[in-house]
Structure formats: C-alpha cells, structure tokens
PDB file of N, CA and C in Angstrom:
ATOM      1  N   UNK A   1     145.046 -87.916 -18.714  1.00  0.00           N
ATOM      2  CA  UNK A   1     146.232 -87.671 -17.919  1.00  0.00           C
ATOM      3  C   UNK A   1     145.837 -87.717 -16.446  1.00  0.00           C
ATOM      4  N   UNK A   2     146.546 -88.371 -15.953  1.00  0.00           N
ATOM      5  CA  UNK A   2     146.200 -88.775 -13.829  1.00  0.00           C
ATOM      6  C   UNK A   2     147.187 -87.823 -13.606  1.00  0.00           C
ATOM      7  N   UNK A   3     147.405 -87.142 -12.601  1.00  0.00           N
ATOM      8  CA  UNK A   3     148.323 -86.577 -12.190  1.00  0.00           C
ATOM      9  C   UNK A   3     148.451 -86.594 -10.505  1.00  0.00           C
ATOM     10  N   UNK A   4     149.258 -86.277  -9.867  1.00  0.00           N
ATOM     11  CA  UNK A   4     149.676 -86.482  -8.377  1.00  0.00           C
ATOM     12  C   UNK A   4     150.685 -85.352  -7.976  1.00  0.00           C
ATOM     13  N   UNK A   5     150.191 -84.717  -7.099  1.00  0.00           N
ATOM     14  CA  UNK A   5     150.839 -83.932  -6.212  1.00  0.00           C
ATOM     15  C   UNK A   5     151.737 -84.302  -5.738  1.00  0.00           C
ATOM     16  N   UNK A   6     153.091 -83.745  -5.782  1.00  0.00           N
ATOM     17  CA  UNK A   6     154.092 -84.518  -4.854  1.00  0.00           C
ATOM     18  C   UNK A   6     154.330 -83.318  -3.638  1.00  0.00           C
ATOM     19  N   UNK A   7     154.305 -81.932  -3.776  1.00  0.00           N
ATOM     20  CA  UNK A   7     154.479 -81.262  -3.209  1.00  0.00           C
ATOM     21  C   UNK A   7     154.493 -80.020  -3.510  1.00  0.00           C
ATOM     22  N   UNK A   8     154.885 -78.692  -2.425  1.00  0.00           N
ATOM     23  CA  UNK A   8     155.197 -77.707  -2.849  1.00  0.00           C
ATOM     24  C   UNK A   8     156.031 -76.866  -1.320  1.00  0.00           C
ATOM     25  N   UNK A   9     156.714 -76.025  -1.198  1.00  0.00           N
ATOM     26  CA  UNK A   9     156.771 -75.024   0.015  1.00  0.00           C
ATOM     27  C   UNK A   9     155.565 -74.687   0.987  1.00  0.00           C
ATOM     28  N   UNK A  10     154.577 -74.457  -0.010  1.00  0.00           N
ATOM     29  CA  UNK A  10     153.491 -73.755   0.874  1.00  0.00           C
ATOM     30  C   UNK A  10     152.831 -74.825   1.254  1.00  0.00           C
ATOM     31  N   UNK A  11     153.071 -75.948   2.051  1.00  0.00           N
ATOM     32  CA  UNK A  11     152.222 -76.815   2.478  1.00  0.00           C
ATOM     33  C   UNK A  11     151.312 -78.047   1.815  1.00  0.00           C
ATOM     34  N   UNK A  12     151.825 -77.336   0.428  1.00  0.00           N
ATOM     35  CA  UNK A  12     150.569 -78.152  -0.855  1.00  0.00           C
ATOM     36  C   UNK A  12     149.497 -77.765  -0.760  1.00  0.00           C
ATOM     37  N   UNK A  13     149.391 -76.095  -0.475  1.00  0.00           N
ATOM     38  CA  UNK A  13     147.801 -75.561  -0.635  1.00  0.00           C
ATOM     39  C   UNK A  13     148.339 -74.505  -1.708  1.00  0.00           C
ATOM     40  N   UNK A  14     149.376 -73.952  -1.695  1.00  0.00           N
ATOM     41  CA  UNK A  14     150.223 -72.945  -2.599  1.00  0.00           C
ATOM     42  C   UNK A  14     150.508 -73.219  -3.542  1.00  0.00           C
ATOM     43  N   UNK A  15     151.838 -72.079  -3.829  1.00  0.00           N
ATOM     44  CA  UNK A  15     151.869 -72.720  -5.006  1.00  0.00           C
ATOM     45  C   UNK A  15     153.924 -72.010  -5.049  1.00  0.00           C
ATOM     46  N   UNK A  16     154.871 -72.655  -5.454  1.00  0.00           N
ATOM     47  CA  UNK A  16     154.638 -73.042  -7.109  1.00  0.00           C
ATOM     48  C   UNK A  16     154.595 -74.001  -6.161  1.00  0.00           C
ATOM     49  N   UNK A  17     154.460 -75.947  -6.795  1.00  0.00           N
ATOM     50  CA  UNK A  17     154.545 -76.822  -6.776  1.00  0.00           C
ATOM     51  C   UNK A  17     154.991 -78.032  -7.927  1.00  0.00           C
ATOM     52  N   UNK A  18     155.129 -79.346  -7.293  1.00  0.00           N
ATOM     53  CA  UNK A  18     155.496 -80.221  -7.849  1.00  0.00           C
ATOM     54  C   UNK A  18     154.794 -81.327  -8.701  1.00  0.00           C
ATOM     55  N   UNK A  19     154.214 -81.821 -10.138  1.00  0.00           N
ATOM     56  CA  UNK A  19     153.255 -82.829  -9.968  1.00  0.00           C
ATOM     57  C   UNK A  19     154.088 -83.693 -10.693  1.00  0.00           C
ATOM     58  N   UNK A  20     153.428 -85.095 -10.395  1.00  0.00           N
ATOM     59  CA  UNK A  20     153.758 -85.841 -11.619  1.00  0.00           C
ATOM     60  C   UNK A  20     152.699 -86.898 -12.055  1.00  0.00           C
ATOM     61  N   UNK A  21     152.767 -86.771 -13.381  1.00  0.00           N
ATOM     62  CA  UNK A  21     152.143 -87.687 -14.297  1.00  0.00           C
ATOM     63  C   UNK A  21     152.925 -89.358 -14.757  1.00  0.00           C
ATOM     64  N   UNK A  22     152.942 -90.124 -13.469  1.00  0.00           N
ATOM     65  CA  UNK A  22     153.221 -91.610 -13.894  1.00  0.00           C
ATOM     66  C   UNK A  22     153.418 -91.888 -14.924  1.00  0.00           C
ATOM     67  N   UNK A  23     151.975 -92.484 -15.653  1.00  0.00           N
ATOM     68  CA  UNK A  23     152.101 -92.861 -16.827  1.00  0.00           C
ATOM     69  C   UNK A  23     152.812 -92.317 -17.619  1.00  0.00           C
ATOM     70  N   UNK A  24     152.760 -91.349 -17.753  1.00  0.00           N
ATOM     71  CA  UNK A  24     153.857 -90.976 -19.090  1.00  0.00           C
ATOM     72  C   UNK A  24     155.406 -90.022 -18.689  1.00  0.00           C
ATOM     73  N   UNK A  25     155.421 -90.320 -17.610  1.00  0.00           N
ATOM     74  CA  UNK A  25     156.756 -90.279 -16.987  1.00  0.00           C
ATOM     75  C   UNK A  25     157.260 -89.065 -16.909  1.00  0.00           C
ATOM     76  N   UNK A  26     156.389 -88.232 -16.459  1.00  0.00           N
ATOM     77  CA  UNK A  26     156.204 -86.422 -16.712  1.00  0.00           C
ATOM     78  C   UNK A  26     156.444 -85.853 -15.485  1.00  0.00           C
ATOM     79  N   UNK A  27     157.274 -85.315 -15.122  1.00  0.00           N
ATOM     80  CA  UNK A  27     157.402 -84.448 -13.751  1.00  0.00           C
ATOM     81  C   UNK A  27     156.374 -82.523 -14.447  1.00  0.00           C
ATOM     82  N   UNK A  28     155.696 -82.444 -13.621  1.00  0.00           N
ATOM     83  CA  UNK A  28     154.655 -80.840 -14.492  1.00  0.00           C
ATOM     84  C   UNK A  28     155.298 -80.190 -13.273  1.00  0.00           C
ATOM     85  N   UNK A  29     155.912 -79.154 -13.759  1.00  0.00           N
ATOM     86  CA  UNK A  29     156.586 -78.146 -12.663  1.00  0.00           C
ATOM     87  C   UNK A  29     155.711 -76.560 -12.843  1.00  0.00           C
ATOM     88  N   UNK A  30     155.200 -76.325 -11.696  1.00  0.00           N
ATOM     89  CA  UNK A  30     154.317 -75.198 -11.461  1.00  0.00           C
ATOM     90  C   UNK A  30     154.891 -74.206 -11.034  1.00  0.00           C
ATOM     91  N   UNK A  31     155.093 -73.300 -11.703  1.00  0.00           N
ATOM     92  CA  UNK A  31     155.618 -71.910 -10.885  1.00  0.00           C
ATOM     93  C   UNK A  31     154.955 -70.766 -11.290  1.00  0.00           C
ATOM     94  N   UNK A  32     156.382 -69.592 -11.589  1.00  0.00           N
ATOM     95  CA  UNK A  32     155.820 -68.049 -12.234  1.00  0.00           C
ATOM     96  C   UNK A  32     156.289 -68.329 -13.252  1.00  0.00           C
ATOM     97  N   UNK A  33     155.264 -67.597 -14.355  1.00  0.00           N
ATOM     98  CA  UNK A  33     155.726 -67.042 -15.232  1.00  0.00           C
ATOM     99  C   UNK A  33     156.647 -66.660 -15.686  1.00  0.00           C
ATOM    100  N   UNK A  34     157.529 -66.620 -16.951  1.00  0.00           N
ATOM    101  CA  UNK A  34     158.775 -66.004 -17.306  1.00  0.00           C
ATOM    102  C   UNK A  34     158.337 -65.015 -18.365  1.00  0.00           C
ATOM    103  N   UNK A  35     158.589 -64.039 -18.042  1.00  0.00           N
ATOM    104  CA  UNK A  35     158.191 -63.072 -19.119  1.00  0.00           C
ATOM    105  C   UNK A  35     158.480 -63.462 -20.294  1.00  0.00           C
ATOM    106  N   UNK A  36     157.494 -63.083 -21.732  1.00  0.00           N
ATOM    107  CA  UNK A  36     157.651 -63.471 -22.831  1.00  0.00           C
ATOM    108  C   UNK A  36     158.207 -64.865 -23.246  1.00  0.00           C
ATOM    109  N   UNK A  37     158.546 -65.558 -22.451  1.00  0.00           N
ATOM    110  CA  UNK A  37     158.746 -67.410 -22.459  1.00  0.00           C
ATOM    111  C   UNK A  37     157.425 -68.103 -21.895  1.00  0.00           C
ATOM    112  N   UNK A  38     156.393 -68.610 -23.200  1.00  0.00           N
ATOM    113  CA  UNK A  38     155.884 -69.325 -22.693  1.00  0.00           C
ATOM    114  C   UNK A  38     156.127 -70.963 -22.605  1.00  0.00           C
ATOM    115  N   UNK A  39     157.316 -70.996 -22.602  1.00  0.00           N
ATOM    116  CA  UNK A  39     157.231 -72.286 -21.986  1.00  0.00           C
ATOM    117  C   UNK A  39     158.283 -72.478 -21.093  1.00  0.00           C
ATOM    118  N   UNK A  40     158.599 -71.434 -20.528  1.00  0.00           N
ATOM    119  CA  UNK A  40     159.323 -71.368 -18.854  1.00  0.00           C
ATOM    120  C   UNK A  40     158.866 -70.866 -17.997  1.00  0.00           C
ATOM    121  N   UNK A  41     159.601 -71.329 -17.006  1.00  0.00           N
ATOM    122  CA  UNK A  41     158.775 -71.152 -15.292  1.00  0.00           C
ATOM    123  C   UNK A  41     159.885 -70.826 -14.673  1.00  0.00           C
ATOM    124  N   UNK A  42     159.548 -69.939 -13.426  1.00  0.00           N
ATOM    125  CA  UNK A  42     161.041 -69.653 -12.666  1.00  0.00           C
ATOM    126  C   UNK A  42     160.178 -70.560 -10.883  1.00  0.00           C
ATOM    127  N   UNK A  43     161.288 -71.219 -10.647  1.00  0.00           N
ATOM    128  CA  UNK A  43     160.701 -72.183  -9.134  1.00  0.00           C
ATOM    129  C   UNK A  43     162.178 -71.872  -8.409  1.00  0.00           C
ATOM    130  N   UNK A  44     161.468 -71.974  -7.000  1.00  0.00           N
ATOM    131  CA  UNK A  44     162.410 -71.776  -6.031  1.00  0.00           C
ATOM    132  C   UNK A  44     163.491 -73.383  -5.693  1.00  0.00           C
ATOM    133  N   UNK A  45     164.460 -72.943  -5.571  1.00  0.00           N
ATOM    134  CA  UNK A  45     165.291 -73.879  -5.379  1.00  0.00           C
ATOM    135  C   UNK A  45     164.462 -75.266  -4.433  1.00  0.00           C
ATOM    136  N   UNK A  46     164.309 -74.717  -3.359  1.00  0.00           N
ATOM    137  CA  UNK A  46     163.430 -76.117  -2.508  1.00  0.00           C
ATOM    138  C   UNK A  46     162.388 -76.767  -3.138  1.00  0.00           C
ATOM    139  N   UNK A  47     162.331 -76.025  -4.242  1.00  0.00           N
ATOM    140  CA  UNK A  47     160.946 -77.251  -5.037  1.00  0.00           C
ATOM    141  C   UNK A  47     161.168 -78.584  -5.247  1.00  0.00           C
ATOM    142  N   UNK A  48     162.848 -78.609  -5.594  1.00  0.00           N
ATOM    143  CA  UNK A  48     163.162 -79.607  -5.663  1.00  0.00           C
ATOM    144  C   UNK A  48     163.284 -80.838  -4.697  1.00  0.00           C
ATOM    145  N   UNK A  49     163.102 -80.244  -3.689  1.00  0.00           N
ATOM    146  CA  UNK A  49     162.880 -81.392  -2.636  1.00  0.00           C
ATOM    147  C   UNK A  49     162.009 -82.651  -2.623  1.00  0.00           C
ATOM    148  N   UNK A  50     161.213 -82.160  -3.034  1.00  0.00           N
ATOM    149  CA  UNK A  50     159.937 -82.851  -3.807  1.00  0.00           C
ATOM    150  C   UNK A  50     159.935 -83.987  -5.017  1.00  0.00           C
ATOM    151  N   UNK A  51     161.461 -84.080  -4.967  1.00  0.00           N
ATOM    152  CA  UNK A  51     161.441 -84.837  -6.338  1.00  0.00           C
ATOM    153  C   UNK A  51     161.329 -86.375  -5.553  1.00  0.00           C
ATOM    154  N   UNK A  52     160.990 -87.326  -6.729  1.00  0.00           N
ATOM    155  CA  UNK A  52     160.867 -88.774  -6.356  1.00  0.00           C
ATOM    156  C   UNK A  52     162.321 -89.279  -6.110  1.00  0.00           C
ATOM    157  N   UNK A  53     163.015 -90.061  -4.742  1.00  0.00           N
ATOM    158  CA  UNK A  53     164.400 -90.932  -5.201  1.00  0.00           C
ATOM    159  C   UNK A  53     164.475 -91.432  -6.254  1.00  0.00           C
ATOM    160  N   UNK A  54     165.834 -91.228  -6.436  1.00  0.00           N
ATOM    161  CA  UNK A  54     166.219 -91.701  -7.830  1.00  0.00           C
ATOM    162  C   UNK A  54     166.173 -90.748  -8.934  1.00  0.00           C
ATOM    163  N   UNK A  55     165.746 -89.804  -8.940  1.00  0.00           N
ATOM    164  CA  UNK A  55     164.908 -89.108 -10.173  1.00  0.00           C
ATOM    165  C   UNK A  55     165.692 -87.454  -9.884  1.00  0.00           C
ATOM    166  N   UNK A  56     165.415 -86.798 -11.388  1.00  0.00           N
ATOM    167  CA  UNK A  56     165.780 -85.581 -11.528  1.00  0.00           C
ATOM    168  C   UNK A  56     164.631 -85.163 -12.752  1.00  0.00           C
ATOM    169  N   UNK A  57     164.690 -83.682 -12.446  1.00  0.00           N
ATOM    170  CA  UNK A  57     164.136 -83.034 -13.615  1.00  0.00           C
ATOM    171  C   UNK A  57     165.194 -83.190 -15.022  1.00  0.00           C
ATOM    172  N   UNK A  58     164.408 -83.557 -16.209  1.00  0.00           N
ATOM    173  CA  UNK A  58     165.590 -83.987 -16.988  1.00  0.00           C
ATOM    174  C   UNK A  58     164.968 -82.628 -18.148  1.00  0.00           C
ATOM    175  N   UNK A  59     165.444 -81.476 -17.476  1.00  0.00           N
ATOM    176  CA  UNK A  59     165.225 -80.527 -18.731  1.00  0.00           C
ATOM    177  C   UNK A  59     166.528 -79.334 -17.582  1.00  0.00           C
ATOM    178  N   UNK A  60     167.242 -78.731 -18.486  1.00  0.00           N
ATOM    179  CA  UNK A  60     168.287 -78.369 -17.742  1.00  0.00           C
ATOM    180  C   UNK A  60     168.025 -77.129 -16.877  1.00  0.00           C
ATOM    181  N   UNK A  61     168.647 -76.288 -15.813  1.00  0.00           N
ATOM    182  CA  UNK A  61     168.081 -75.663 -13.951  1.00  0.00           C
ATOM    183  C   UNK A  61     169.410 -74.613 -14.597  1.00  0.00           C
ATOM    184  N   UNK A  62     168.253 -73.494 -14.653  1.00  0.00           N
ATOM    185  CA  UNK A  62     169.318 -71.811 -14.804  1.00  0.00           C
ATOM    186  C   UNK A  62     169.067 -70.908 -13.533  1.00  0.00           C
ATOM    187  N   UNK A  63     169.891 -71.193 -12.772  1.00  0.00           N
ATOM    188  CA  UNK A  63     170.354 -70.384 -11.550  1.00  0.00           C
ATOM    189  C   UNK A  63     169.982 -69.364 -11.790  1.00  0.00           C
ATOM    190  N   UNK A  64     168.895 -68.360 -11.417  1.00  0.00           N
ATOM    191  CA  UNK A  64     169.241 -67.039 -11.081  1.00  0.00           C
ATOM    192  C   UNK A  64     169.886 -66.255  -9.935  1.00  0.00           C
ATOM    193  N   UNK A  65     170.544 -66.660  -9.388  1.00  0.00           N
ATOM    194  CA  UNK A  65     171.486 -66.149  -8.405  1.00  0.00           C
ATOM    195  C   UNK A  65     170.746 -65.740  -7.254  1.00  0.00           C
ATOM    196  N   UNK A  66     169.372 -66.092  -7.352  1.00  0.00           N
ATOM    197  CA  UNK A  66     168.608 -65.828  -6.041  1.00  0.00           C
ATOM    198  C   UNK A  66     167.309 -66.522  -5.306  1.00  0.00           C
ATOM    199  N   UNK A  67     168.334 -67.461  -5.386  1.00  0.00           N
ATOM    200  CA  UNK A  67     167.204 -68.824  -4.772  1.00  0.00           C
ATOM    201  C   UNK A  67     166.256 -69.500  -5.626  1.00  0.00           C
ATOM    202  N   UNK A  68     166.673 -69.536  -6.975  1.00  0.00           N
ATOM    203  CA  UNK A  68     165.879 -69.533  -7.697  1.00  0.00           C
ATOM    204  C   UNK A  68     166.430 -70.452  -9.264  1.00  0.00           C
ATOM    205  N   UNK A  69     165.447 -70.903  -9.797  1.00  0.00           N
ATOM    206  CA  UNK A  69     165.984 -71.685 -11.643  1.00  0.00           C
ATOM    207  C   UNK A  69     164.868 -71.333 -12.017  1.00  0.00           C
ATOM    208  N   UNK A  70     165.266 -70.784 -13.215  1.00  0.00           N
ATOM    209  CA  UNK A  70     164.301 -71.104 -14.207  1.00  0.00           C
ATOM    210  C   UNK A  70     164.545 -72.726 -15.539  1.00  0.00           C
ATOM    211  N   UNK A  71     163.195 -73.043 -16.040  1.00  0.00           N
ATOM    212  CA  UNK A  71     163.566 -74.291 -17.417  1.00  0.00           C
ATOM    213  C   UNK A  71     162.245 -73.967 -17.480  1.00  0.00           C
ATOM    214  N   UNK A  72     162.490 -74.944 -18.772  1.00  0.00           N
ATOM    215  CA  UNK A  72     161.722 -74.822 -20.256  1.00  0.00           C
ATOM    216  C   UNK A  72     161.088 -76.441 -20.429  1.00  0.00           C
ATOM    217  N   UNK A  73     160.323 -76.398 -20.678  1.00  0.00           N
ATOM    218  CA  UNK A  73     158.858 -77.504 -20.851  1.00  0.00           C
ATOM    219  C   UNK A  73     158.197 -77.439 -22.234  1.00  0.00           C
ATOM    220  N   UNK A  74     157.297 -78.786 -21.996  1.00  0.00           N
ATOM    221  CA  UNK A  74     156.062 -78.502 -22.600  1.00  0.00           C
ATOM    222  C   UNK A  74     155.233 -77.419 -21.732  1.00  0.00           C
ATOM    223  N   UNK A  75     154.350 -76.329 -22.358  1.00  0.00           N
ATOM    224  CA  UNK A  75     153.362 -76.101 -21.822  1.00  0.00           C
ATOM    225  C   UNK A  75     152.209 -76.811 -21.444  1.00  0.00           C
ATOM    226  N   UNK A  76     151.823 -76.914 -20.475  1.00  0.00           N
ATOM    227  CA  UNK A  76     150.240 -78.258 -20.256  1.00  0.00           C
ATOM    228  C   UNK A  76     148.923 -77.462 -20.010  1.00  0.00           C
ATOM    229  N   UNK A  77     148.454 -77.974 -20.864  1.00  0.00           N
ATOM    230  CA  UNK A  77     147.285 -77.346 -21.770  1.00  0.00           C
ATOM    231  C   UNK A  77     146.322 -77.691 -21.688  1.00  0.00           C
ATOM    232  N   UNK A  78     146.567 -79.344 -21.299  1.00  0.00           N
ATOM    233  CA  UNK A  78     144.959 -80.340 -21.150  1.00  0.00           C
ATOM    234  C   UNK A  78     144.371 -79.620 -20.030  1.00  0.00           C
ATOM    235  N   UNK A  79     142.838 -79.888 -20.287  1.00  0.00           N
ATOM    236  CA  UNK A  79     141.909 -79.255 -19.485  1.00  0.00           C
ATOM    237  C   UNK A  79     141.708 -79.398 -18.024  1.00  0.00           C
ATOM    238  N   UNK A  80     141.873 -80.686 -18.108  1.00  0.00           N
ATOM    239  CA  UNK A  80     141.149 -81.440 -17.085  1.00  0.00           C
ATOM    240  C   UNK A  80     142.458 -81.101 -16.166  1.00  0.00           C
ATOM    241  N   UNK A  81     143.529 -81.554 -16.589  1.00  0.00           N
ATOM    242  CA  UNK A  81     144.722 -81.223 -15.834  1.00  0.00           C
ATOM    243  C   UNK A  81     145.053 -79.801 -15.153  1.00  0.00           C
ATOM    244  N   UNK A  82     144.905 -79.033 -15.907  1.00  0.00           N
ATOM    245  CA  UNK A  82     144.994 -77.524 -15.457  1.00  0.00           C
ATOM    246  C   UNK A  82     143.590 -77.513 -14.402  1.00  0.00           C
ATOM    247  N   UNK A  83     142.398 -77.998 -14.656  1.00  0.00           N
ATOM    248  CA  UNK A  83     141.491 -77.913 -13.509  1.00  0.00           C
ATOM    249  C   UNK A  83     141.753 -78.099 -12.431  1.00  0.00           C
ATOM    250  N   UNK A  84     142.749 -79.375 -12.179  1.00  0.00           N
ATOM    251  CA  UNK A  84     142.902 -80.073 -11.326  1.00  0.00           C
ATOM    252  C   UNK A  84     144.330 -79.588 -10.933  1.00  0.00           C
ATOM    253  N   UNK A  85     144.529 -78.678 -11.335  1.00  0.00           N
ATOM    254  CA  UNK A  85     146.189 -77.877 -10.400  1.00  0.00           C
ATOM    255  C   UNK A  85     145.662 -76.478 -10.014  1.00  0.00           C
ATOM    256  N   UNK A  86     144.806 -75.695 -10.657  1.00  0.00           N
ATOM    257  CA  UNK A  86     144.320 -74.476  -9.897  1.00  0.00           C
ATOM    258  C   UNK A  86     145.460 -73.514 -10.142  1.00  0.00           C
ATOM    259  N   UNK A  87     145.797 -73.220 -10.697  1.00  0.00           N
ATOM    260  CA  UNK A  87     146.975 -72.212 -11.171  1.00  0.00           C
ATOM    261  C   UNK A  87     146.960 -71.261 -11.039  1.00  0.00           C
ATOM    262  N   UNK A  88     146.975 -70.409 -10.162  1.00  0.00           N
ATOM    263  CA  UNK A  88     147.391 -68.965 -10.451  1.00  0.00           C
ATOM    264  C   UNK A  88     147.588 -68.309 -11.428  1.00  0.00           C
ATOM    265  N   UNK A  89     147.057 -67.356 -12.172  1.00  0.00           N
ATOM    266  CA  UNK A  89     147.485 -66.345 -12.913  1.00  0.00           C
ATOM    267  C   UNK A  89     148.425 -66.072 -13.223  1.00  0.00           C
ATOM    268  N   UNK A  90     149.367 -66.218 -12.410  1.00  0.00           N
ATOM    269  CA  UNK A  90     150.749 -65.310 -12.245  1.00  0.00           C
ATOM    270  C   UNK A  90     151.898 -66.788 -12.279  1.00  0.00           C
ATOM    271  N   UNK A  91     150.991 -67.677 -12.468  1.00  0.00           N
ATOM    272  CA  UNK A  91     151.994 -68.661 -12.897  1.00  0.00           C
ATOM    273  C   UNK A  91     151.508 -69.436 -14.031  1.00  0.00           C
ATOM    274  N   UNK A  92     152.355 -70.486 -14.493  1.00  0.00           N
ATOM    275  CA  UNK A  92     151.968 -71.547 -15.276  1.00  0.00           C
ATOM    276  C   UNK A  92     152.568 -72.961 -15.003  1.00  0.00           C
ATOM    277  N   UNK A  93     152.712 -73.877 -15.975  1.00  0.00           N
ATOM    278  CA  UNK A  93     152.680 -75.236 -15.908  1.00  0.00           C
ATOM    279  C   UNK A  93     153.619 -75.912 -17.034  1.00  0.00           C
ATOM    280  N   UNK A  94     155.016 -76.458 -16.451  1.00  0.00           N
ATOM    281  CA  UNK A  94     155.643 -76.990 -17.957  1.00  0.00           C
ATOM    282  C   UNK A  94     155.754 -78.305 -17.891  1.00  0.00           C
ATOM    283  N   UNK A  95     155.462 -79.333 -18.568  1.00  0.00           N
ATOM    284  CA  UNK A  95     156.001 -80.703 -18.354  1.00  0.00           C
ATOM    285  C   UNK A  95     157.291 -80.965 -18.721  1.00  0.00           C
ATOM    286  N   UNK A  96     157.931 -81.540 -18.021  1.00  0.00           N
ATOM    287  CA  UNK A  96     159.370 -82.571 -18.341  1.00  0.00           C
ATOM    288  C   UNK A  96     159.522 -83.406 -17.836  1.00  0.00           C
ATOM    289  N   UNK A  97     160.468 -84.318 -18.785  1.00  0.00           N
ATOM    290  CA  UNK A  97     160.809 -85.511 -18.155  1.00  0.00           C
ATOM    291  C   UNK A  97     161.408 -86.333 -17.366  1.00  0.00           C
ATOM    292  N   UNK A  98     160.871 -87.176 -16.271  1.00  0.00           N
ATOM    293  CA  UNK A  98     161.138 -87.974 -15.057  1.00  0.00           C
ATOM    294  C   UNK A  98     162.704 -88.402 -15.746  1.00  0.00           C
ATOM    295  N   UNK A  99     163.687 -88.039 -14.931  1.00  0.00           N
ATOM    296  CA  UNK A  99     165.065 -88.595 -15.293  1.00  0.00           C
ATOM    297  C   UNK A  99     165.846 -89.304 -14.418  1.00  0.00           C
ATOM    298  N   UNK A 100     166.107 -90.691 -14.735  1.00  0.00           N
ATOM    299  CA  UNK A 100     166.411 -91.732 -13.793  1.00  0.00           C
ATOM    300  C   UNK A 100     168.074 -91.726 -13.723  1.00  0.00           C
ATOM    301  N   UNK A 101     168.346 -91.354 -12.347  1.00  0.00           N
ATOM    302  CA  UNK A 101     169.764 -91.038 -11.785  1.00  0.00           C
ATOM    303  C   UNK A 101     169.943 -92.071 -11.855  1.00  0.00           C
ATOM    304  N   UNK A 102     171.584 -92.494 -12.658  1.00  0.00           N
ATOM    305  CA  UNK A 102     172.785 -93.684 -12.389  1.00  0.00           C
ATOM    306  C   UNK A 102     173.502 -93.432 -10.911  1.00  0.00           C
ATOM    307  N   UNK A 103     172.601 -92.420 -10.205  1.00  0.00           N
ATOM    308  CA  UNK A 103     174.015 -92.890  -8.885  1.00  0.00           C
ATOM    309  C   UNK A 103     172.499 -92.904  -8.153  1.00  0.00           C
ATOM    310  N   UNK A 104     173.526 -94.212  -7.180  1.00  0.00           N
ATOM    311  CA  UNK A 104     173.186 -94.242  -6.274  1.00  0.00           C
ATOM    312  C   UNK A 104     173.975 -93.781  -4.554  1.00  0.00           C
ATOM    313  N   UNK A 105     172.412 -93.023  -3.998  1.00  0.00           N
ATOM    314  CA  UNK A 105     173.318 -92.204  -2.785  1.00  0.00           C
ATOM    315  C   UNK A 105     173.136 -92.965  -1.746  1.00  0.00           C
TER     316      UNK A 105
END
C-alpha cells in the first residue's frame, strides 16, 4: 500500500488528517477515536478541505453538532502503513472510498 498525505489542520505535522491510497482508490481518514466503535473516527469538519476535486468521502458524515462528523471504515491495520502515518494513541485510521462527484462546480 503507497499512501500520500493530502493534508490536515495542523499544518500536516498533526493530526487528525487526510491520506490517500491511489491505487486502490482509498481516501484513510485519521482522527479520534470513537468510543467502543472500532471502526469510527470523529474529524473536524475542515478536514474535508483536503479532499481531491471531484471527489467525496463515499462512506456517509454524522454531524455532531459541533464542528464535527463522525463515519465508519475499514480499520487500517497494515503495518507499514500505520508506520508511515504515526498515529496517535488517541486516534485511529479508517479507509473509505474515493467517490467520484457527477457535478460539476
């Protein structure tokens, strides 16, 4: 798995952040933890900024009413990958899929 930083708030030294995996057409969304959900993450609304034109997270965005969504992923597990994102404790890592917008803006 290659993966690429697209971004994050904190400059891209922080965290949560944005990656994506090309080849297999994977947006890996880094945030916090969701209690007892391991395979959700709660990310701040501006994460999304970060996304590629054209494209959306294609796993569905639950408002918590405070700047904030949580969704649900694969958990990412590979080694090498998690080496290479540095994760915080207090967060984790879900993959979903790159979703190609019919509109154009």
């Amino acid at each position: 798995m290659r993966i690429q930083l697209l971004g994050g708030p904190t400059n891209n030294t922080g965290s949560p952040r944005l990656w994506i995996d090309e080849d297999r057409q994977l947006y890996l969304v880094q945030g916090y933890r969701v209690a007892d959900h391991a395979n959700r993450v709660e990310i701040p609304h501006m994460l999304l900024r970060w996304l590629q034109p054209g494209t959306f997270i294609g796993a569905p965005l639950h408002d918590s009413g405070h700047g904030s969504f949580t969704l649900a992923g694969q958990p990412v597990t590979d080694p090498d990958c998690l080496a290479h994102m540095r994760i915080p404790d207090h967060e984790t890592a879900v993959a979903v899929p790159v979703g190609q917008s019919p509109w154009e803006w």
